[in-house]
C-alpha atoms as a PDB file:
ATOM      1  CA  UNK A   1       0.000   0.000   0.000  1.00  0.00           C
ATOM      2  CA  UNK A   2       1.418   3.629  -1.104  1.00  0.00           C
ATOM      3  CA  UNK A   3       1.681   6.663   1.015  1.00  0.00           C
ATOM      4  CA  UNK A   4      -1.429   7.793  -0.657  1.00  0.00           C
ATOM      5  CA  UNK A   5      -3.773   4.506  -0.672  1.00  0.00           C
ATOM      6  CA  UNK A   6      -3.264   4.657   3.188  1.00  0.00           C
ATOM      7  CA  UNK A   7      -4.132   8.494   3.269  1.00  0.00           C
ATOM      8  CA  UNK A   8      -7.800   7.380   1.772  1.00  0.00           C
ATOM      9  CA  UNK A   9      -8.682   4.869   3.498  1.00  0.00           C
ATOM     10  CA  UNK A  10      -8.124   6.666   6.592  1.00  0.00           C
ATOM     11  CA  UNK A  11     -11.877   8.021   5.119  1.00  0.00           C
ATOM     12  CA  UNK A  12     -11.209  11.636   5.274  1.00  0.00           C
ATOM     13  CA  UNK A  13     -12.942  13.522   2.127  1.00  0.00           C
ATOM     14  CA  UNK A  14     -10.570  16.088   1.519  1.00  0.00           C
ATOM     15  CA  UNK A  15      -7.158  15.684   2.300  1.00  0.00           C
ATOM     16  CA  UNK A  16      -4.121  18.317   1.514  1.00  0.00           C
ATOM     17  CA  UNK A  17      -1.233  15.723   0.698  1.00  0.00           C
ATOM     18  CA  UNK A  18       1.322  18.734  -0.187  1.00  0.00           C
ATOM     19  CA  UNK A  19       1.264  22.611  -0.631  1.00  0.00           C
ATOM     20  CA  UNK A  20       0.086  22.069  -4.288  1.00  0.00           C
ATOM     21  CA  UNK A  21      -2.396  19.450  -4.719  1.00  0.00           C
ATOM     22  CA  UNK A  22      -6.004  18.399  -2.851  1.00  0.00           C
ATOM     23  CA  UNK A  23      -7.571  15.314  -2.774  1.00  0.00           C
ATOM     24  CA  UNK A  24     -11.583  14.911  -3.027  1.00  0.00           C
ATOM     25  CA  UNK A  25     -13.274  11.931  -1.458  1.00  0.00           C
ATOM     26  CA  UNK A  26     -16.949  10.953  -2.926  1.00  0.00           C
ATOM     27  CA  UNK A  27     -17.725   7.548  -1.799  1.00  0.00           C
ATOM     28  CA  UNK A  28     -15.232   5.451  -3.418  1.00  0.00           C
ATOM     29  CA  UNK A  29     -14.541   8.123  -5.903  1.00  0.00           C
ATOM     30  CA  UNK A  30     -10.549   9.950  -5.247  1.00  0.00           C
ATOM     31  CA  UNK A  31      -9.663  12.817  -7.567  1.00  0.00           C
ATOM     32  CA  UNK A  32      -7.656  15.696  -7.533  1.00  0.00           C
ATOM     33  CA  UNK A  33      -7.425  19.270  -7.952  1.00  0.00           C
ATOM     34  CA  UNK A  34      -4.364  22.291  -7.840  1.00  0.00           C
ATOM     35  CA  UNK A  35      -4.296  24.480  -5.562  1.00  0.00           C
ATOM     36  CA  UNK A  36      -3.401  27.562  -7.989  1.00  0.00           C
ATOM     37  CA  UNK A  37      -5.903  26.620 -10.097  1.00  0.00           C
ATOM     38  CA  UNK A  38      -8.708  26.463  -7.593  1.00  0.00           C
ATOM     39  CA  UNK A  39      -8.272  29.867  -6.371  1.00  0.00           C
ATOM     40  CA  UNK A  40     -10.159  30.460 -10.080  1.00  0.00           C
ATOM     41  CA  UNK A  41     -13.444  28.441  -8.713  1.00  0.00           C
ATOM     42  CA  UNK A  42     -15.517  31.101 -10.453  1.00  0.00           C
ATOM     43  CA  UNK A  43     -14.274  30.664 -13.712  1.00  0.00           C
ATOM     44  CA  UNK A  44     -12.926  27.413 -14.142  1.00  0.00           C
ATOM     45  CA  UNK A  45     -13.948  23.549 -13.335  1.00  0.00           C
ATOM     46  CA  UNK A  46     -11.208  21.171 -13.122  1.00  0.00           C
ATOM     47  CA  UNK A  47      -9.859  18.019 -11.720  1.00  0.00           C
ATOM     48  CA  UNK A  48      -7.153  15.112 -12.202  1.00  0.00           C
ATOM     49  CA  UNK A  49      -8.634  11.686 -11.826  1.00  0.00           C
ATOM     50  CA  UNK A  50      -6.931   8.618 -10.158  1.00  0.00           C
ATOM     51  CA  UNK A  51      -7.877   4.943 -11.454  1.00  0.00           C
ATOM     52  CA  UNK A  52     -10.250   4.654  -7.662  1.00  0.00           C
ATOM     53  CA  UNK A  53     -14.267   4.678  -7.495  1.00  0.00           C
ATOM     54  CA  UNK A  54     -15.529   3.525 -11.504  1.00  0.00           C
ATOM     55  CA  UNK A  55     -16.781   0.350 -11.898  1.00  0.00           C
ATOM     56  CA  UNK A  56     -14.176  -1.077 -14.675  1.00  0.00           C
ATOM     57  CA  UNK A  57     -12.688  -4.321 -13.955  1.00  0.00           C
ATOM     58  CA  UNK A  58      -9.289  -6.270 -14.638  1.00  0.00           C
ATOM     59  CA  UNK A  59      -6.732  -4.405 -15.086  1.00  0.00           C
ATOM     60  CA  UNK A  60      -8.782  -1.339 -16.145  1.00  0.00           C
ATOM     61  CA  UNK A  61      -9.832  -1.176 -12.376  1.00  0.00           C
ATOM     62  CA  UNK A  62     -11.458   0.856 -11.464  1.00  0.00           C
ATOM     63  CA  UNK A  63     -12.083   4.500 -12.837  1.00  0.00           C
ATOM     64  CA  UNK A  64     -10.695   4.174 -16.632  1.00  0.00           C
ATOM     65  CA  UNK A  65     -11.731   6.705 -18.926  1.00  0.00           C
ATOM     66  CA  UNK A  66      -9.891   5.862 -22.492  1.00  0.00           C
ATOM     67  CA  UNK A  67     -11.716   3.621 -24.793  1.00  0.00           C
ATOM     68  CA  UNK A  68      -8.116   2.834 -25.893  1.00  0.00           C
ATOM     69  CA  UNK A  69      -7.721   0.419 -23.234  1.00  0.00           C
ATOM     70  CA  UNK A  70      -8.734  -3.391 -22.600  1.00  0.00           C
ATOM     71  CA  UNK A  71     -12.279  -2.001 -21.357  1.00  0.00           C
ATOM     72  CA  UNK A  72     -15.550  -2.396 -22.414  1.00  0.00           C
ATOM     73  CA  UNK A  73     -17.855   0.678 -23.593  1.00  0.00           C
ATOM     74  CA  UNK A  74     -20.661   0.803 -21.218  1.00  0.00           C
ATOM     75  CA  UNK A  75     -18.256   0.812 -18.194  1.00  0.00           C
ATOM     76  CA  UNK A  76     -16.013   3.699 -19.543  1.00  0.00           C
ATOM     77  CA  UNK A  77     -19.846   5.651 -20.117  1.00  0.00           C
ATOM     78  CA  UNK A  78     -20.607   5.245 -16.437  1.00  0.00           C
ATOM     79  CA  UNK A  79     -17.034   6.297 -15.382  1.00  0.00           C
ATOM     80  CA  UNK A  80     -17.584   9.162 -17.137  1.00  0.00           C
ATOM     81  CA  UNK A  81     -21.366  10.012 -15.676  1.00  0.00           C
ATOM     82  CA  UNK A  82     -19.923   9.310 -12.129  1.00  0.00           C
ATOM     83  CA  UNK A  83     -16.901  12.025 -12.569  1.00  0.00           C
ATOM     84  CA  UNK A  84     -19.345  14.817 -14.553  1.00  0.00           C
ATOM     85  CA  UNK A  85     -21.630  14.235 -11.850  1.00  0.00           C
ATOM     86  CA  UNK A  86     -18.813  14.401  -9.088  1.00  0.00           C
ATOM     87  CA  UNK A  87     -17.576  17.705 -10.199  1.00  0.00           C
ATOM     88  CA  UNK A  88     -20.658  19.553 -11.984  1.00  0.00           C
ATOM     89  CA  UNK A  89     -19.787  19.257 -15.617  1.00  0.00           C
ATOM     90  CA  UNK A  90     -22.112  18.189 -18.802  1.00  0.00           C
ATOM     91  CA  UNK A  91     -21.633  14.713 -19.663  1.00  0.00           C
ATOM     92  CA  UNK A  92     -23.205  15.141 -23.401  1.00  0.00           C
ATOM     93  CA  UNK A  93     -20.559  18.038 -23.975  1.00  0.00           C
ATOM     94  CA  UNK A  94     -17.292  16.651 -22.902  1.00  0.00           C
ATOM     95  CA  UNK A  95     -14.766  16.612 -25.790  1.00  0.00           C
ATOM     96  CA  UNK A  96     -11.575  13.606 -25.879  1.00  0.00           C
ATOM     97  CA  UNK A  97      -8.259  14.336 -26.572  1.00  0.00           C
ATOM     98  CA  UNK A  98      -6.905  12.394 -29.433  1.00  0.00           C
ATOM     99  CA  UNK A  99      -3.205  11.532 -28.804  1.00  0.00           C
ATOM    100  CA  UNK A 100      -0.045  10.603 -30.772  1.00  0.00           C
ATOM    101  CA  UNK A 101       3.148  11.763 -28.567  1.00  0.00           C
ATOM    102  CA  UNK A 102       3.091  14.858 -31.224  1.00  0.00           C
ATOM    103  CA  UNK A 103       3.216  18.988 -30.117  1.00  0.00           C
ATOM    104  CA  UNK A 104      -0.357  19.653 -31.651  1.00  0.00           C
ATOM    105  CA  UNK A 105      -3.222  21.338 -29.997  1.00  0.00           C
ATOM    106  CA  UNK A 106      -7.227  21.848 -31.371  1.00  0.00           C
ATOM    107  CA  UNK A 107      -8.462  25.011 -30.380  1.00  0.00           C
ATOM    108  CA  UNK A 108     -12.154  23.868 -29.359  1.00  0.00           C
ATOM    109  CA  UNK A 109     -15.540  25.615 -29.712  1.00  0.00           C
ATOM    110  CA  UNK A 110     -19.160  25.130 -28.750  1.00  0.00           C
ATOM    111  CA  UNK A 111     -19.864  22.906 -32.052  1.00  0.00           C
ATOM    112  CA  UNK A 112     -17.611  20.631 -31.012  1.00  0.00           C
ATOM    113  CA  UNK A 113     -19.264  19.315 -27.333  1.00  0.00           C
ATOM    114  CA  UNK A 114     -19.450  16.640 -27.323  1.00  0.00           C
ATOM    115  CA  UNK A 115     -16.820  14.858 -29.489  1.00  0.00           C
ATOM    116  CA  UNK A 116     -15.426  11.589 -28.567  1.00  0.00           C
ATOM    117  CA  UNK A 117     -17.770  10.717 -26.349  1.00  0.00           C
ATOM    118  CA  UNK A 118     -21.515  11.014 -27.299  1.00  0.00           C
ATOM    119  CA  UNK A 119     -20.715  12.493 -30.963  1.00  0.00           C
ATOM    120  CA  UNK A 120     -18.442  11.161 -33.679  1.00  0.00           C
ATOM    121  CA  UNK A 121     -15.104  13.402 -33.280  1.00  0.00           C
ATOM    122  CA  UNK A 122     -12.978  14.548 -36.187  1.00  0.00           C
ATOM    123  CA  UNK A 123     -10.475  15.343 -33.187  1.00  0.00           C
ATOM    124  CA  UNK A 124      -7.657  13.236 -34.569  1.00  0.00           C
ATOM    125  CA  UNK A 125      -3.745  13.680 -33.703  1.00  0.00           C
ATOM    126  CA  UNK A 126      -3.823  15.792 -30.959  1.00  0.00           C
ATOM    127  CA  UNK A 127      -2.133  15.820 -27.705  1.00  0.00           C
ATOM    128  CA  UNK A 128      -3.936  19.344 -26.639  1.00  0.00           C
ATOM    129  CA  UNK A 129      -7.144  21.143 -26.426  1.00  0.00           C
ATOM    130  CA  UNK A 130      -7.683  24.527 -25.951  1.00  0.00           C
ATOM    131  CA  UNK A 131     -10.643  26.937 -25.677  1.00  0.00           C
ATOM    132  CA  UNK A 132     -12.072  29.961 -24.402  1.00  0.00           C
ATOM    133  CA  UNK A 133     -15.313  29.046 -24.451  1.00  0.00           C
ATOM    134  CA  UNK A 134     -17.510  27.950 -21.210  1.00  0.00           C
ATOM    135  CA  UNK A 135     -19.544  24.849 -20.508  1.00  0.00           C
ATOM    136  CA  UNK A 136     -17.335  22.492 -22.552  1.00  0.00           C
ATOM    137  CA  UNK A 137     -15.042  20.062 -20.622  1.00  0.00           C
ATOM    138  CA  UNK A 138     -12.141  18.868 -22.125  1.00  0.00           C
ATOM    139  CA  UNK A 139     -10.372  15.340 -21.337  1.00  0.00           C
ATOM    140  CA  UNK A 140      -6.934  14.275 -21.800  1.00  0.00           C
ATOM    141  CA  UNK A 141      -5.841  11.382 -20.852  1.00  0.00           C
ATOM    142  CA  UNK A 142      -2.639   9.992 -18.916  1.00  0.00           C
ATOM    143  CA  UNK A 143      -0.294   7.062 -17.791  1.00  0.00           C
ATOM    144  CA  UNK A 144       2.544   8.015 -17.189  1.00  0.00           C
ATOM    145  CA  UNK A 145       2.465  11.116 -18.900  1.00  0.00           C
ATOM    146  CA  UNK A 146       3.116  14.630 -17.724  1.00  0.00           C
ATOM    147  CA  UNK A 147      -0.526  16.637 -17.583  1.00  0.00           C
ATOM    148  CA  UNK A 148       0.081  20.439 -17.921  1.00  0.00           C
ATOM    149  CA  UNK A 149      -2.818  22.398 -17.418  1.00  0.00           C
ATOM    150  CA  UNK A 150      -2.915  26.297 -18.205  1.00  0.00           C
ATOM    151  CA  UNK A 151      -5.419  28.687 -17.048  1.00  0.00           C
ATOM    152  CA  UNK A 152      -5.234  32.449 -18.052  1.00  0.00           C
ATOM    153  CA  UNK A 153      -7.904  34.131 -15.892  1.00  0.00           C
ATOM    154  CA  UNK A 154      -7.227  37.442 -17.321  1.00  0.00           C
ATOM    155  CA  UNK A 155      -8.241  36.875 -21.083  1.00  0.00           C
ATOM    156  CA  UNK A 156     -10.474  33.541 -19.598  1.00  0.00           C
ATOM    157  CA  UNK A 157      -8.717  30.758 -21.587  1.00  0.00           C
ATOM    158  CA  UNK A 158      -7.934  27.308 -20.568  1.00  0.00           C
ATOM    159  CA  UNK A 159      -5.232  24.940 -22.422  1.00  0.00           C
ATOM    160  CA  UNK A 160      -4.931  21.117 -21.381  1.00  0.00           C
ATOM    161  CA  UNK A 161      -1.557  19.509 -22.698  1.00  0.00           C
ATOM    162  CA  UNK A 162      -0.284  15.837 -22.471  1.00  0.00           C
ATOM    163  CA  UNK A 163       3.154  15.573 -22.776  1.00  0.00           C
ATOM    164  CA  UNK A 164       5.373  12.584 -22.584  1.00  0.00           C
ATOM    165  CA  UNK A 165       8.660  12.493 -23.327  1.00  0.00           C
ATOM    166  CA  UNK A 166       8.138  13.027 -27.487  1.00  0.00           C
ATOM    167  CA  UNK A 167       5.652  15.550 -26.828  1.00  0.00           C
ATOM    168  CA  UNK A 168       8.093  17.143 -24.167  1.00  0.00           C
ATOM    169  CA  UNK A 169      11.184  17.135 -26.757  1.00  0.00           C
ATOM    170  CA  UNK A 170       8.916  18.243 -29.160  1.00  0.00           C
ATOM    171  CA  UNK A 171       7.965  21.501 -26.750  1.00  0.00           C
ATOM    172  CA  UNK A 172       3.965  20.838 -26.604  1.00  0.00           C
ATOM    173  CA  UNK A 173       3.736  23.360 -23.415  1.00  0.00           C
ATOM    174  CA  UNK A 174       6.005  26.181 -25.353  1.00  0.00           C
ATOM    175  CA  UNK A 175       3.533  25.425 -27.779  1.00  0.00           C
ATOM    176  CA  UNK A 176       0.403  25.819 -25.766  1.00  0.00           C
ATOM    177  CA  UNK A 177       1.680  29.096 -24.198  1.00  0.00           C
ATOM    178  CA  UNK A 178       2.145  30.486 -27.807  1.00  0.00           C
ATOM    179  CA  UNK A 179      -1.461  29.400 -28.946  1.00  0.00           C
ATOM    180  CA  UNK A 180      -2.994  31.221 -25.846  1.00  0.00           C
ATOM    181  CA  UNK A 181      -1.087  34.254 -26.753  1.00  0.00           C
ATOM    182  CA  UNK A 182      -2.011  34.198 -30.865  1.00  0.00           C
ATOM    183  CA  UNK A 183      -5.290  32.977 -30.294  1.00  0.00           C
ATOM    184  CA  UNK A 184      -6.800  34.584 -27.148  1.00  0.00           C
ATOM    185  CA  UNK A 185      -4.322  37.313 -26.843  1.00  0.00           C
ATOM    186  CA  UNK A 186      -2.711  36.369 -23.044  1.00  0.00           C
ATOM    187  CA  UNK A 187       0.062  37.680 -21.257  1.00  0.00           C
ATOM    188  CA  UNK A 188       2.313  35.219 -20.393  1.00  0.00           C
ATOM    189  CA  UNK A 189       2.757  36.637 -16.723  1.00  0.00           C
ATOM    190  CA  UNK A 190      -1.047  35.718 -16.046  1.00  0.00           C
ATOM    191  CA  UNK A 191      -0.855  32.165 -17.098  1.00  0.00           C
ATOM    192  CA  UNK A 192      -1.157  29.821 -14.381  1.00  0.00           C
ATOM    193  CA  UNK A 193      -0.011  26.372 -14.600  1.00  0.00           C
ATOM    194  CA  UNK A 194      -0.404  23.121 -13.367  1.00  0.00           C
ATOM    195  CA  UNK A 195       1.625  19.867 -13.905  1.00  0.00           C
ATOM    196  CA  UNK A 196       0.177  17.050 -12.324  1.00  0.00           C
ATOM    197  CA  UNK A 197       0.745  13.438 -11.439  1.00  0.00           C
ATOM    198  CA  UNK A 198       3.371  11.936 -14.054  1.00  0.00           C
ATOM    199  CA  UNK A 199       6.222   9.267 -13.696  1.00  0.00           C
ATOM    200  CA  UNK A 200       8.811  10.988 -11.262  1.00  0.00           C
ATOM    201  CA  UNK A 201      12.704  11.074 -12.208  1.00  0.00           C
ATOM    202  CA  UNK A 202      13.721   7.873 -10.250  1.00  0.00           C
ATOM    203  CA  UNK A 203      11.044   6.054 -11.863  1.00  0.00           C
ATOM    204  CA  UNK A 204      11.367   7.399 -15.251  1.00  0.00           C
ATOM    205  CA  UNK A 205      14.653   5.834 -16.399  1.00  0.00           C
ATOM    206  CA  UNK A 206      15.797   5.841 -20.060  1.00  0.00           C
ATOM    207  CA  UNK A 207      18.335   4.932 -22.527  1.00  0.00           C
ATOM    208  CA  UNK A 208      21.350   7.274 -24.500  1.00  0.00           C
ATOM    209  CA  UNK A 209      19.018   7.552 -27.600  1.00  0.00           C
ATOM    210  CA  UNK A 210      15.946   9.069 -25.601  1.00  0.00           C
ATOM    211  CA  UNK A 211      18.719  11.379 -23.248  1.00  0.00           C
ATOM    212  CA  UNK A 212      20.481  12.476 -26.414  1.00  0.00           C
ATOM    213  CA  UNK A 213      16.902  13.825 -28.066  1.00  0.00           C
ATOM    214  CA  UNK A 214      16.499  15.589 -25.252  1.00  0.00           C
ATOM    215  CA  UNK A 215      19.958  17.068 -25.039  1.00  0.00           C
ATOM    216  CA  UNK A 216      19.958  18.361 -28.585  1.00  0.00           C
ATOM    217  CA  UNK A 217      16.271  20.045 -27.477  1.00  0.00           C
ATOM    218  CA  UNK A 218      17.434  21.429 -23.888  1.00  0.00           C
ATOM    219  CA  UNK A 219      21.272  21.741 -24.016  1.00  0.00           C
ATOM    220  CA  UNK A 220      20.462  22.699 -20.319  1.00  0.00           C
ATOM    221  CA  UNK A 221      19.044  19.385 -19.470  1.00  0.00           C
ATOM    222  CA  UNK A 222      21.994  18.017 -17.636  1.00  0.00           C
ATOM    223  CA  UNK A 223      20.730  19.463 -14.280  1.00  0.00           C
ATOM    224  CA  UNK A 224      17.669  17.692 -14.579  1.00  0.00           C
ATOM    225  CA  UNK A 225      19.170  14.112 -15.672  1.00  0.00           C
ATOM    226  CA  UNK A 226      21.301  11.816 -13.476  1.00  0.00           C
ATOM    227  CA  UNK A 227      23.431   8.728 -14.459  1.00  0.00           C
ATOM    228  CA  UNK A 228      22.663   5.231 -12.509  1.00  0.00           C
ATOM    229  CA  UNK A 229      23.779   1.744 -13.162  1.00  0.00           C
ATOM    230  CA  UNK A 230      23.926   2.329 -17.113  1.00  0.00           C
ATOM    231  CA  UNK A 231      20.355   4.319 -17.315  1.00  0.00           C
ATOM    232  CA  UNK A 232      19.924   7.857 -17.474  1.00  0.00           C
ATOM    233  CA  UNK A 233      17.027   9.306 -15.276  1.00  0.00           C
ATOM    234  CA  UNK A 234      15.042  12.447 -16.216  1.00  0.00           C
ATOM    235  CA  UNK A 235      12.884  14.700 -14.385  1.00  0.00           C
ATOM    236  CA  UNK A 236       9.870  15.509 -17.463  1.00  0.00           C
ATOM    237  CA  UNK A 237       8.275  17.675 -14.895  1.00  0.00           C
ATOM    238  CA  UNK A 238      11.414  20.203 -14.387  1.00  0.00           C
ATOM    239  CA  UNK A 239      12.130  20.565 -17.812  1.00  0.00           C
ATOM    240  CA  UNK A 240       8.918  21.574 -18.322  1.00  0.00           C
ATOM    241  CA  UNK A 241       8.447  23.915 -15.903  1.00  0.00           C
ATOM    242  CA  UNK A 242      11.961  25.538 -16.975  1.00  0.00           C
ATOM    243  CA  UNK A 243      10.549  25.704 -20.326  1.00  0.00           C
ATOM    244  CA  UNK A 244       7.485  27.516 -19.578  1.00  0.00           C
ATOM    245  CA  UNK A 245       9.677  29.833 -17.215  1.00  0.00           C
ATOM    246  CA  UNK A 246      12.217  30.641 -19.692  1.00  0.00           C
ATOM    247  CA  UNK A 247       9.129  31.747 -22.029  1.00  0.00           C
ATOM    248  CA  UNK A 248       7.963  33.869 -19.813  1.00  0.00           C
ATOM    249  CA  UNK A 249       5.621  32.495 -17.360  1.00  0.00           C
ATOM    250  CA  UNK A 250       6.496  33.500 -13.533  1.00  0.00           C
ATOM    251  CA  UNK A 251       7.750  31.036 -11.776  1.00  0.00           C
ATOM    252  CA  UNK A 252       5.499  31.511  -9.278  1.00  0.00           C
ATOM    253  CA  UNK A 253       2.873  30.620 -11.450  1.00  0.00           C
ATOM    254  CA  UNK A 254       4.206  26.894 -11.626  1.00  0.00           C
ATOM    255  CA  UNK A 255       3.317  24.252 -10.098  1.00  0.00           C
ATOM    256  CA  UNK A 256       4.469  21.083  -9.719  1.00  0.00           C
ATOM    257  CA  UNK A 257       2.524  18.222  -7.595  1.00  0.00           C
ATOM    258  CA  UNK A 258       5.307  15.558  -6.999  1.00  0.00           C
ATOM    259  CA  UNK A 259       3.120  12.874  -7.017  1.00  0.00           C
ATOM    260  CA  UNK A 260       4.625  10.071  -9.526  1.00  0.00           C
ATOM    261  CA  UNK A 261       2.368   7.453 -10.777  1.00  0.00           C
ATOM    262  CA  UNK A 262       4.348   4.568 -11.159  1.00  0.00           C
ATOM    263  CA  UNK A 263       5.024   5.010  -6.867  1.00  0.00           C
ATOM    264  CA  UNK A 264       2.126   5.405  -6.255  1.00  0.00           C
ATOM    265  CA  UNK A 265       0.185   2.701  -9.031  1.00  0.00           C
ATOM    266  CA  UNK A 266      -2.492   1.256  -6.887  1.00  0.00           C
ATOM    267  CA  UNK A 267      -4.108   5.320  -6.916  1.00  0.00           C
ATOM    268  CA  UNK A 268      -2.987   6.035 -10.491  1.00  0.00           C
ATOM    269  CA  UNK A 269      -2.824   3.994 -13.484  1.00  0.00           C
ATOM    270  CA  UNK A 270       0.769   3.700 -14.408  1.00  0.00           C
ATOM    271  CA  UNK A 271       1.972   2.274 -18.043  1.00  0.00           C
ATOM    272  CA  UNK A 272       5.236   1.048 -16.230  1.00  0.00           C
ATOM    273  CA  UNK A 273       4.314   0.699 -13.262  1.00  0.00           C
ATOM    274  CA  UNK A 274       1.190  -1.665 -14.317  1.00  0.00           C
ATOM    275  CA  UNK A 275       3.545  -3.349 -16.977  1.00  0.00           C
ATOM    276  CA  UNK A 276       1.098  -1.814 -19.672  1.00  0.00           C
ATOM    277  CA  UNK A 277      -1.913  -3.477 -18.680  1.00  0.00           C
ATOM    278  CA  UNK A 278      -3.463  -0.555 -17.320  1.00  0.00           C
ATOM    279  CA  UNK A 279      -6.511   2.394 -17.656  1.00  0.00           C
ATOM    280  CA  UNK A 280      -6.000   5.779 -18.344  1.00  0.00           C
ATOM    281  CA  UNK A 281      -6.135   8.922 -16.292  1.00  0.00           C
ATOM    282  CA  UNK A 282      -7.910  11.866 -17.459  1.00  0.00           C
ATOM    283  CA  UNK A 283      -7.558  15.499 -16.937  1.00  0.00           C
ATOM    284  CA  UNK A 284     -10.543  16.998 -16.856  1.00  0.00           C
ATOM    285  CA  UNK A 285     -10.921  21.974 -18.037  1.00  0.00           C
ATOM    286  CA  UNK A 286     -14.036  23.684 -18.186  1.00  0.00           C
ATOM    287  CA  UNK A 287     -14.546  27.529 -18.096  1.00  0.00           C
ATOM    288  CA  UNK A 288     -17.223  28.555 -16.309  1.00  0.00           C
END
């Protein structure tokens, strides 16, 4: 049992587990939300699930939400009505993510609720969605993966980014940041950000090809890799956040949670740490 598995079942329904992250209990239900982000409670919806209180089974237990996975449909369509109904969002207009490890992100409007979940979806090779629009919830989904999650309160835009380590080479979150600002017209400074549960840098350990793509991409990248027993080991959430600071984004403004999923696999669905027989996480973005 992880550090967090013996948090829940202690029963409380809210628990603080660090500065930057808060845990919501609804029955068997366990998701989370960031702290920076919920100061915006009047303007934004949002959440990060973990794999407890659905009703999938095997080793899609319990709360899956990709049809992607070894799951049937009807189970992934109740997971979904128990999390819209957990945090207040309209099951008929969530819109799915569509993901390929690429840096490409669909800028989402009110004829496209819906998509990927009640409506056929021409949402198809992207690993972001963005919108300034309210009442539409968008899902991506996660494994392993590093969810960023941008908010600019100012100009009322929300971005929702999945990057793993192609996506991260490949600067999806640079790329977000520079959407919001041609598209919506934000600042930078008033972006806040959120990068949530992923594989943590002991956990995530890699070979010289993967290392070298990132050094070519962040020459800088040294300080965030170490060298053990012939693997290297990178921290994906650092980099990121350096990335986004280095563009412009106050540091301040980022946060990290420090919750890895492969530690902590029996609360999060983790591709290595579940051997890839595993469910997906979702991140959930709605403007109020």
């Amino acid at each position: 049992m992880s550090f967090l598995s013996s948090v829940f079942s202690e029963g409380s329904e809210n628990r603080q587990i660090n500065e930057n992250t808060i845990f919501n209990k609804v029955g068997d239900l366990v998701y989370l939300e960031f702290k920076n982000l919920k100061k915006y409670d009047n303007i934004l919806t949002h959440c990060f699930t973990t794999r407890l209180g659905g009703v999938s089974e095997g080793e899609c237990t319990s709360l899956n939400l990709s049809f992607n996975r070894k799951d049937n449909k009807e189970n992934i369509l109740k997971n979904y009505r128990i999390i819209a109904d957990a945090i207040g969002v309209d099951f008929d207009k969530i819109v799915l993510s569509n993901q390929v490890h690429d840096n490409k992100i669909r800028v989402v409007h009110s004829a496209d609720a819906g998509k990927g979940l009640v409506a056929e979806s021409d949402i198809i090779g992207f690993d972001g969605l963005s919108t300034n629009e309210t009442g539409i919830p968008l899902v991506t989904f996660y494994a392993d993966c590093v969810p960023v999650l941008m908010l600019d309160p100012v100009k009322k835009a929300i971005t929702a980014v999945h990057s793993g380590w192609k996506s991260t080479v490949k600067n999806i979150s640079y790329e977000a940041l520079m959407l919001m600002k041609d598209t919506y017209g934000s600042n930078f400074e008033d972006i806040q950000v959120a990068i949530g549960p992923s594989i943590c840098k002991d956990c995530f350990e890699v070979d010289f090809d993967v290392y070298n793509c990132f050094l070519h991409k962040f020459n800088w990248c040294k300080k965030y890799t170490d060298f053990r027993a012939g693997k290297y080991h990178i921290d994906l959430q650092r980099i990121i956040k350096q990335v986004l600071v280095e563009a412009g984004v106050p540091e301040n403004n980022v946060v990290i949670s420090d919750i890895c999923t492969k530690c902590n696999n029996d609360v999060f669905f983790s591709y290595r740490g579940d051997n890839g027989k595993t469910g997906s996480l979702a991140a959930i973005m709605m403007l109020k």
